[in-house]
Protein backbone atom coordinates (compact mmCIF):
# COMPACT_ATOMS: atom_id res chain seq x y z
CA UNK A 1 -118.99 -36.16 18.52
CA UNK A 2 -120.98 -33.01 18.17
CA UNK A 3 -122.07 -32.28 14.91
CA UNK A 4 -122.89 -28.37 13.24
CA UNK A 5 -123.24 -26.63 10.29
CA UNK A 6 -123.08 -23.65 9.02
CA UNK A 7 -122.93 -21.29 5.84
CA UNK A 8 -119.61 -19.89 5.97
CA UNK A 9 -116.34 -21.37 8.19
CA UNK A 10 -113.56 -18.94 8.69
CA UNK A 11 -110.46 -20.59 10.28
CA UNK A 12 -108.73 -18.23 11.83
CA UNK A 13 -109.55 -14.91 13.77
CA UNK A 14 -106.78 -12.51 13.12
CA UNK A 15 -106.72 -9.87 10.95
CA UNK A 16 -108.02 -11.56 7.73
CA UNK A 17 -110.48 -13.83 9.47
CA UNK A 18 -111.74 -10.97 11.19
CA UNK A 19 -112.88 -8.90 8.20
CA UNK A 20 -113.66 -11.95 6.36
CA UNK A 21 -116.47 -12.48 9.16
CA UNK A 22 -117.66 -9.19 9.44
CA UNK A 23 -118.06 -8.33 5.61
CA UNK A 24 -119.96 -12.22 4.97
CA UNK A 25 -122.24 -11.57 8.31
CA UNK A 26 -123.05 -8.27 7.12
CA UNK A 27 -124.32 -9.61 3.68
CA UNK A 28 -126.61 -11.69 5.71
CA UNK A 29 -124.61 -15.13 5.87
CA UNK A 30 -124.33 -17.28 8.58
CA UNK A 31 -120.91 -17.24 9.60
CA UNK A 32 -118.70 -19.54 12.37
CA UNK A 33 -115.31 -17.90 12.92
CA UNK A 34 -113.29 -20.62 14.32
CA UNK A 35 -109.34 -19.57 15.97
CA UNK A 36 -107.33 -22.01 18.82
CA UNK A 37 -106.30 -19.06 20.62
CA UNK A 38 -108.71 -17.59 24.21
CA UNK A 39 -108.85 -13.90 22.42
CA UNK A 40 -109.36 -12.94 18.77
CA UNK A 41 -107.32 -10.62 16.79
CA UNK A 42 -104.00 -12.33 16.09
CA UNK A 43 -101.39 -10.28 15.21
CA UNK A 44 -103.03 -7.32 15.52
CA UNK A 45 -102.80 -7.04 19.31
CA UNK A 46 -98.72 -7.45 19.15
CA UNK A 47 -98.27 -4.35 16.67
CA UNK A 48 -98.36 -1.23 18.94
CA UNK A 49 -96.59 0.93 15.86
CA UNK A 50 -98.93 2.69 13.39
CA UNK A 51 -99.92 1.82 9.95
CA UNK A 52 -98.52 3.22 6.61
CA UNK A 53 -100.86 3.30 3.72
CA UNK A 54 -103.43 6.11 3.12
CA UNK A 55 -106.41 6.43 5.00
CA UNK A 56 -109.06 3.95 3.81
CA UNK A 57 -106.28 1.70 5.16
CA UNK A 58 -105.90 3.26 8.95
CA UNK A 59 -102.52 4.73 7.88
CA UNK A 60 -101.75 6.62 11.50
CA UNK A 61 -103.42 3.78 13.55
CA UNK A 62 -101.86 1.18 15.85
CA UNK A 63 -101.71 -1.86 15.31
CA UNK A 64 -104.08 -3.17 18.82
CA UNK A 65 -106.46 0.00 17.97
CA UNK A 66 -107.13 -1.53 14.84
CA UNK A 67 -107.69 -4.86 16.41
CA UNK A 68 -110.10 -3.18 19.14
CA UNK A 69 -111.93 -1.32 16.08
CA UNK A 70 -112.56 -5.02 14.46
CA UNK A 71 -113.74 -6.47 17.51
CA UNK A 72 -116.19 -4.05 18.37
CA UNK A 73 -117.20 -4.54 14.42
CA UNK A 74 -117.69 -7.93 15.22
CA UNK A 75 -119.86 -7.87 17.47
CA UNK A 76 -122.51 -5.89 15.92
CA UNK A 77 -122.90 -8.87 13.83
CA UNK A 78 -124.44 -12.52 13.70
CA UNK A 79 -121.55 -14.17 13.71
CA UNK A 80 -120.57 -17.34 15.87
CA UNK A 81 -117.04 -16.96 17.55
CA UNK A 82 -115.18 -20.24 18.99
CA UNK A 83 -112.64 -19.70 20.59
CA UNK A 84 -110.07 -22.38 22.32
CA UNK A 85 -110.91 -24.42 19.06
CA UNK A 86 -108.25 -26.07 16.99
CA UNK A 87 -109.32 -27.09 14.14
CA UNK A 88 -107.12 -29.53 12.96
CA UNK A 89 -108.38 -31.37 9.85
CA UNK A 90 -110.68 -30.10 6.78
CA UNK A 91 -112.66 -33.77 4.98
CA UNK A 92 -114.69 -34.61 2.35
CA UNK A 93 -118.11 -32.77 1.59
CA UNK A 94 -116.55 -29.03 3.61
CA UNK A 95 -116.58 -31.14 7.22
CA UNK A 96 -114.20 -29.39 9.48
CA UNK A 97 -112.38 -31.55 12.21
CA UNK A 98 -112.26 -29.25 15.23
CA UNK A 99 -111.04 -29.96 19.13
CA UNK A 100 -112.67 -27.53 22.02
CA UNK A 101 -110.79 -28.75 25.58
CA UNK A 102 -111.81 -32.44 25.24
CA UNK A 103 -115.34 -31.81 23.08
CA UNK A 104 -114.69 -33.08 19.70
CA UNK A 105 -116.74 -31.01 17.07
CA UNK A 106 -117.64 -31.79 12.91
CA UNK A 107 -118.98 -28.96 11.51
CA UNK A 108 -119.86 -29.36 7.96
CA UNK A 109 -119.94 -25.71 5.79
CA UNK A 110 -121.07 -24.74 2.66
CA UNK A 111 -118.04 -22.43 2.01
CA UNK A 112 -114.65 -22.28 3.94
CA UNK A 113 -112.22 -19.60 4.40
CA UNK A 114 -109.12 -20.90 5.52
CA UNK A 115 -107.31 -17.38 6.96
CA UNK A 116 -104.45 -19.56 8.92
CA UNK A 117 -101.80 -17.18 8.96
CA UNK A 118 -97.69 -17.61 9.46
CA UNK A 119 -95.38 -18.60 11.41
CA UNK A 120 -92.02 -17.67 12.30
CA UNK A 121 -88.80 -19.42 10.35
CA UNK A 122 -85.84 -20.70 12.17
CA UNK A 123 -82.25 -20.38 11.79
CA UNK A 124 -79.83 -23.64 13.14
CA UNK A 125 -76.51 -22.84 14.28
CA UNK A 126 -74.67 -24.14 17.62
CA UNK A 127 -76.56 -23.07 20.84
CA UNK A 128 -79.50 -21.94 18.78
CA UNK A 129 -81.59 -24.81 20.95
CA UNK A 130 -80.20 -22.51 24.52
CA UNK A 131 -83.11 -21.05 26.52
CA UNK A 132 -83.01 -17.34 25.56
CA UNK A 133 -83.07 -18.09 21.36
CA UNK A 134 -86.77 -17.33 20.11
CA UNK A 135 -88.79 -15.26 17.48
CA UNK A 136 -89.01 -12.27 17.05
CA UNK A 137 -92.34 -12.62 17.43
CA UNK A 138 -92.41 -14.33 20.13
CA UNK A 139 -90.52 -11.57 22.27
CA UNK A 140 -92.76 -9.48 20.66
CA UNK A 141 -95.92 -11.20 22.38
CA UNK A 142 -94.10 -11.11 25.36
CA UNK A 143 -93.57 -7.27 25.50
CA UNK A 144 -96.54 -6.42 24.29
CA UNK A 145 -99.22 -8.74 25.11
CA UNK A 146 -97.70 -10.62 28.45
CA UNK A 147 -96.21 -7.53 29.68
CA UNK A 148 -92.85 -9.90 29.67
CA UNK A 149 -89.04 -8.50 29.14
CA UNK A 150 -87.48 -11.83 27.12
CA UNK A 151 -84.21 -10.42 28.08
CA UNK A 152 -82.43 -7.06 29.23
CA UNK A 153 -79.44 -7.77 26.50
CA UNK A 154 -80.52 -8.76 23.16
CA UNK A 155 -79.24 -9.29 19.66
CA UNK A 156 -81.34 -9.66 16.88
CA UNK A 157 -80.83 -11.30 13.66
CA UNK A 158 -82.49 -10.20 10.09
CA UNK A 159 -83.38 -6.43 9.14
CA UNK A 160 -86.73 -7.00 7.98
CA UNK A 161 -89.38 -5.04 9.06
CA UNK A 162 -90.35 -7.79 12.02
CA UNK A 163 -86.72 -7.22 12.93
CA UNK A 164 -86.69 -3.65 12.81
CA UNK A 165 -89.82 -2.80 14.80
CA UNK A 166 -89.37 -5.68 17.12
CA UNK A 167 -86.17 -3.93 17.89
CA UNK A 168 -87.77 -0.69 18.60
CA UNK A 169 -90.17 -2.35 20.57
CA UNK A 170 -87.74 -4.29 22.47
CA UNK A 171 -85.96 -0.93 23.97
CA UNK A 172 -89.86 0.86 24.75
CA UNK A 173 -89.92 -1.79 26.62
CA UNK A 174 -86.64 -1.64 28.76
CA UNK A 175 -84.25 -4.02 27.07
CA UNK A 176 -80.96 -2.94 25.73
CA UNK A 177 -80.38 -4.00 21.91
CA UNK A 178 -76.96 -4.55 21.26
CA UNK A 179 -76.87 -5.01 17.48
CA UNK A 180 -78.71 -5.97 14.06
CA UNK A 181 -77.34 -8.34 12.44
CA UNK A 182 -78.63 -9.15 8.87
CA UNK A 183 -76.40 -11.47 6.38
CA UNK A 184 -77.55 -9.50 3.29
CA UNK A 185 -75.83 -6.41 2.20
CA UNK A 186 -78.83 -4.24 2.46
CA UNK A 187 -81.20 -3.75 5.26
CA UNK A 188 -84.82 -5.87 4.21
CA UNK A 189 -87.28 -3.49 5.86
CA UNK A 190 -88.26 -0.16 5.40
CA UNK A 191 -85.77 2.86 5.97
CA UNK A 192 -87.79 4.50 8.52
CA UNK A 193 -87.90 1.46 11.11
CA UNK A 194 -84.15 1.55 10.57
CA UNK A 195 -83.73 4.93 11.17
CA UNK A 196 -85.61 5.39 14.27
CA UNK A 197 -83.57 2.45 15.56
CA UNK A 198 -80.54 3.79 14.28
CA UNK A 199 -80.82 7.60 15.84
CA UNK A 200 -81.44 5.39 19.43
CA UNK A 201 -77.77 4.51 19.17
CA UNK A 202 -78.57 0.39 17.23
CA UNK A 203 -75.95 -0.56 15.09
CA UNK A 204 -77.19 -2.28 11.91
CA UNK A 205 -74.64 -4.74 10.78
CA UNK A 206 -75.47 -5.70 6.97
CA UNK A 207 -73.11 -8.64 6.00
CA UNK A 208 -72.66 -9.84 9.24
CA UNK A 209 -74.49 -13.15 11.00
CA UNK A 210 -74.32 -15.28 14.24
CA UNK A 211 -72.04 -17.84 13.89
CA UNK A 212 -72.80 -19.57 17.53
CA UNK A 213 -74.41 -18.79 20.75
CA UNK A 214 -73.20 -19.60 23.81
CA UNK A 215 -74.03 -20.12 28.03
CA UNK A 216 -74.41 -22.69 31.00
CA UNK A 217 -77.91 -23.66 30.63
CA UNK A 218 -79.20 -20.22 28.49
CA UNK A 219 -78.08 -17.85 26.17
CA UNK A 220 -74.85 -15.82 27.92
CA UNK A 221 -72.96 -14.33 24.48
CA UNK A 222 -73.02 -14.79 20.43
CA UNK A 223 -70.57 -15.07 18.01
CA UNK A 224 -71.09 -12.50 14.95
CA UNK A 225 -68.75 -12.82 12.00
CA UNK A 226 -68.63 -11.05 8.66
CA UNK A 227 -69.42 -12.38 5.59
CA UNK A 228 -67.77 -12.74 2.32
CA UNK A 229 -69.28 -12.28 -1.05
CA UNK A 230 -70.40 -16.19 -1.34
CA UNK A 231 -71.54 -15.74 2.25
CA UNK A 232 -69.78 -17.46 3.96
CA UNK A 233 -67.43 -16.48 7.46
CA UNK A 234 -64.34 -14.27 7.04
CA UNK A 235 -62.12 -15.76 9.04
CA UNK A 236 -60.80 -13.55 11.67
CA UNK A 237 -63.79 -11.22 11.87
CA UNK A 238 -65.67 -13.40 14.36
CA UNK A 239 -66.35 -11.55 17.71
CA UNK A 240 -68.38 -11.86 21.04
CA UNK A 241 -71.44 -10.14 22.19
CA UNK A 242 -72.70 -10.70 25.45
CA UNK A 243 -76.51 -10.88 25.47
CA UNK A 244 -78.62 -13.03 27.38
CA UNK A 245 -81.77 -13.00 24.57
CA UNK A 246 -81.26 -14.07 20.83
CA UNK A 247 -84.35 -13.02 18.42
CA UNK A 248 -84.49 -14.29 15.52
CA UNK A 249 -86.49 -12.33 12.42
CA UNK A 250 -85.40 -14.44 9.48
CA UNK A 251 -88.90 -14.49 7.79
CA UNK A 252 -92.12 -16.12 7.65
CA UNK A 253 -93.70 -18.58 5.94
CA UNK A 254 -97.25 -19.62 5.49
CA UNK A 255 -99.28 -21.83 7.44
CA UNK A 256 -100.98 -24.47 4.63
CA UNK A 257 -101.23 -27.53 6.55
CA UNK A 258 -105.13 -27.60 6.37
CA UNK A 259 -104.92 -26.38 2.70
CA UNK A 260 -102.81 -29.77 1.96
CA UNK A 261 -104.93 -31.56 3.51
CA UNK A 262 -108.35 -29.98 2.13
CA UNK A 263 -106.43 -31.08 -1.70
CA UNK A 264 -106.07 -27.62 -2.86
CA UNK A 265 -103.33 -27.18 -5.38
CA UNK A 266 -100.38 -25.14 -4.79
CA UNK A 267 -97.38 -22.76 -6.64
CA UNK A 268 -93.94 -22.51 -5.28
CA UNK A 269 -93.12 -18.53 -5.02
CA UNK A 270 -90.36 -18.02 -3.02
CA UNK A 271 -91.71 -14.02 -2.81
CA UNK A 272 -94.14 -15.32 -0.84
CA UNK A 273 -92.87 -17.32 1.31
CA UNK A 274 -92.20 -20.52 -0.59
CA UNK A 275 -95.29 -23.21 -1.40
CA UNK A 276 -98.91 -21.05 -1.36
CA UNK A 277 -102.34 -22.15 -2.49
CA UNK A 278 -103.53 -21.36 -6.04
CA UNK A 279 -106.11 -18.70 -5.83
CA UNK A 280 -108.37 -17.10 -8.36
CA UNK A 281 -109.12 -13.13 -8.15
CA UNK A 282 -111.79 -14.41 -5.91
CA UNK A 283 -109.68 -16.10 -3.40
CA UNK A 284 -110.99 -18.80 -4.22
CA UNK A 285 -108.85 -22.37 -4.81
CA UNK A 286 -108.48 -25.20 -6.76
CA UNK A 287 -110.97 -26.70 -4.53
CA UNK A 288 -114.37 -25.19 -5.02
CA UNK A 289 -115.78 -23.67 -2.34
CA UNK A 290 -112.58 -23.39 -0.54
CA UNK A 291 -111.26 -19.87 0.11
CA UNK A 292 -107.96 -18.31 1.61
CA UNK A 293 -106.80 -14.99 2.73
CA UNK A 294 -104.10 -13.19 4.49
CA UNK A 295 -100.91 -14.82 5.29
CA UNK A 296 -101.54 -17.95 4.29
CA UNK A 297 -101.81 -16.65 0.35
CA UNK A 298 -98.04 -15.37 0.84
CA UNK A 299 -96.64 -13.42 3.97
CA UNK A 300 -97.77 -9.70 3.47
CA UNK A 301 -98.48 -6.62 6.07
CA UNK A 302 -101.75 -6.90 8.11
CA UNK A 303 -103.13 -4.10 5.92
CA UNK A 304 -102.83 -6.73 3.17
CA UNK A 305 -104.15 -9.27 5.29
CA UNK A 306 -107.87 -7.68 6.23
CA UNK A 307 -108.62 -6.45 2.49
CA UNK A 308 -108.07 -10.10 1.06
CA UNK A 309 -110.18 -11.20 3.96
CA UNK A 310 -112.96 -8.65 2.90
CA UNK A 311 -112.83 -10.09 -0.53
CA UNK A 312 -113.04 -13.65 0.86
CA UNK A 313 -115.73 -13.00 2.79
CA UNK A 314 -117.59 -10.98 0.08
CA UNK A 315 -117.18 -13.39 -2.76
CA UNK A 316 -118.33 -16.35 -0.57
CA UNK A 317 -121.46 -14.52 0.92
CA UNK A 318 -121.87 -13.70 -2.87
CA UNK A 319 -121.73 -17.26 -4.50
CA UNK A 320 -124.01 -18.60 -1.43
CA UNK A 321 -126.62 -16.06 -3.04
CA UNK A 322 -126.60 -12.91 -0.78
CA UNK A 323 -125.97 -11.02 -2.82
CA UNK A 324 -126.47 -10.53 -6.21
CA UNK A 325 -124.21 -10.56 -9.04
CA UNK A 326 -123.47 -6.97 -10.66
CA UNK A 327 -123.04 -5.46 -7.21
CA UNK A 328 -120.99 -8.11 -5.80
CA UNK A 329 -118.36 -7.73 -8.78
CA UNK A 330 -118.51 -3.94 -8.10
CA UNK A 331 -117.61 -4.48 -4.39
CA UNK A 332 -115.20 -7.15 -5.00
CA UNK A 333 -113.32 -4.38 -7.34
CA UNK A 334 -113.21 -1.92 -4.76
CA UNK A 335 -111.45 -4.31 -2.38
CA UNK A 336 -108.95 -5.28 -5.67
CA UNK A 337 -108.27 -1.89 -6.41
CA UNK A 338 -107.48 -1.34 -2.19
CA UNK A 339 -104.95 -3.99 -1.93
CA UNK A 340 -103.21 -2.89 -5.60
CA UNK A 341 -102.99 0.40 -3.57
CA UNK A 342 -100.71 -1.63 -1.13
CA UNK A 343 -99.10 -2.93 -3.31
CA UNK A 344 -96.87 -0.20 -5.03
CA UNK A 345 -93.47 1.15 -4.33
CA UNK A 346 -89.74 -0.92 -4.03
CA UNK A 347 -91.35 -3.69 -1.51
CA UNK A 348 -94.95 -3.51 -2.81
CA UNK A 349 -93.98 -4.35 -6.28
CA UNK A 350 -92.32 -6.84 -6.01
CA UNK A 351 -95.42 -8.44 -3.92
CA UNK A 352 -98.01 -7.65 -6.68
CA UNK A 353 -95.62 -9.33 -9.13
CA UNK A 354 -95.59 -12.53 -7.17
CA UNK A 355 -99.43 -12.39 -6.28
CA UNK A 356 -99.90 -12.21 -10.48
CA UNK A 357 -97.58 -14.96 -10.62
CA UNK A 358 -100.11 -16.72 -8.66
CA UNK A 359 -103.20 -16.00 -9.78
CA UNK A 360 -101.55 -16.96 -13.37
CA UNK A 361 -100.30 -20.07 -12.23
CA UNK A 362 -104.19 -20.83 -11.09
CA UNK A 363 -105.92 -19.94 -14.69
CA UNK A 364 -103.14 -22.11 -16.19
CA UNK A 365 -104.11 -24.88 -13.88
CA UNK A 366 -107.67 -24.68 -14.51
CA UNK A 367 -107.48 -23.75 -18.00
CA UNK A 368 -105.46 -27.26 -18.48
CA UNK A 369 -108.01 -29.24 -16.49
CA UNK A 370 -111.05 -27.44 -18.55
CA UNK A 371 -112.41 -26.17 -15.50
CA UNK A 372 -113.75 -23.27 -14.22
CA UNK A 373 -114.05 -21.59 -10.68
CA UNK A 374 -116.52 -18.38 -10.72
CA UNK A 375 -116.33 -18.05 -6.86
């Protein structure tokens, strides 16, 4: 076993992890950015639509430019980059289990940043195992990072905005989108994905879902249905589509596996994505020394995503002494008052709400234990 150390670990090199790394190894720590995957940048490098915000937060940029903009930030720095790790286990004393090809590697840290991500939910219903039913996002890395059609005839399912753009995306890139389907009576995403989709000739069917999917050995037709006001099937209103791709769009949820095992504490916000790790206005946890940002706080945009990575990697560089105090509070509140700024309007609200919610529940926890977390 090969044994390192470092200041900072940052699991995870997509958009959070990436500005995480950047703003610590700026401030002068030594940071090890760690992320399974041959090429950094996550999610980024899937999203080929531009960003809405303002324009401290690239509102009018694309997605992969954003990602290329980080990279080449990056690399201006100190930082260590390892790529083709998993790490797959965080232990006692900050020691990070990680596997590299066959090289097993501990690398013990004075401060982690755990910057995981989501992943895609899935739907059951007959035929949903048939070759040809996937993720939205993963037709999404097909088109757009593997150069790979999924499908000429597809039907998705969920009008959030992975469904919407996805959609859009889908039909730049040849296919033929036969429907929306989303089981609530209002579309989830935002209006102008659903226009755009809507003026290329899309129906959205609100109310509707897929009842079954069917074919010899991969996906040939579904089976939509309306729904009544319990949601269930109206009988009668079933019909066929014949697609031979099935995305699916039905939400994320985030990916705390190495946050349950590191012992941090956790809320249940179904906002959010369901179970998240207690954080302080820091991003710090219930374990000391143990940060998170991005998706793994509660499914957000990527906008979202690289601010709470800045303040992760600020507030760690910070309590590791590189910088002092006064001006680390005043750069911490710049990044605050940034992602508030995201977080406004019908969907943003809601989001800040739930991010309160969970920032309360982690003063409540530590307030009961007596303890304290300055981060």
């Amino acid at each position: 076993m090969k044994k390192m150390v470092t200041e900072i670990a940052i699991i995870g090199a997509g958009p959070a992890g990436l500005c995480a790394a950047i703003e610590a190894s700026r401030l002068g720590a030594h940071v090890t950015l760690i992320d399974e995957n041959a090429f950094p940048g996550g999610q980024l490098f899937k999203q080929i639509h531009k960003f809405f915000g303002s324009r401290e937060h690239m509102a009018g940029t694309r997605g992969y430019e954003i990602g290329q903009m980080l990279l080449k930030e990056l690399e201006s720095t100190d930082a260590d980059v390892m790529l083709g790790s998993v790490a797959y286990g965080i232990f006692d004393n900050n020691e990070i289990g990680i596997m590299r090809g066959t090289e097993h590697i501990a690398l013990k840290a004075d401060k982690i940043i755990i910057a995981a991500g989501g992943k895609e939910n899935y739907m059951p219903f007959p035929g949903s195992t048939l070759p040809g039913v996937m993720g939205a996002g993963a037709a999404q890395t097909m088109i757009n990072v593997n150069r790979v059609l999924p499908g000429k005839n597809v039907l998705m399912l969920g009008s959030g905005n992975v469904g919407l753009i996805v959609s859009y995306q889908l039909m730049q890139a040849g296919a033929n989108v036969k429907a929306l389907v989303e089981a609530a009576p209002n579309i989830g995403g935002y209006g102008v994905h659903a226009g755009k989709i809507r003026r290329a000739g899309v129906p959205i069917l609100v109310g509707h879902t897929i009842t079954e999917v069917y074919g010899d050995g991969h996906v040939e037709g579904a089976v939509i249905a309306a729904l009544d006001e319990k949601w269930n099937p109206i009988p009668g209103s079933e019909r066929a589509v014949a697609v031979d791709t099935v995305c699916l769009a039905v939400g994320l949820n985030p990916m705390t596996e190495l946050a349950w095992m590191a012992g941090c504490e956790f809320t249940f916000i179904p906002a959010l994505g369901g179970h998240v790790p207690m954080h302080n206005e820091n991003m710090e946890t219930t374990k000391q020394g143990i940060y998170v940002a991005g998706d793994i706080t509660g499914v957000e945009e990527a906008s979202s995503a690289m601010e709470e990575g800045k303040l992760a990697g600020i507030a760690a560089a910070a309590a590791l002494g590189h910088l002092d105090a006064i001006t680390a509070e005043g750069r911490k509140q710049e990044v605050r008052d940034r992602v508030n700024a995201l977080r406004t309007g019908l969907f943003g609200e809601r989001r800040r709400m739930a991010k309160e919610t969970q920032v309360r529940a982690m003063q409540e926890y530590m307030e009961t234990r007596g303890e304290r977390i300055d981060g």
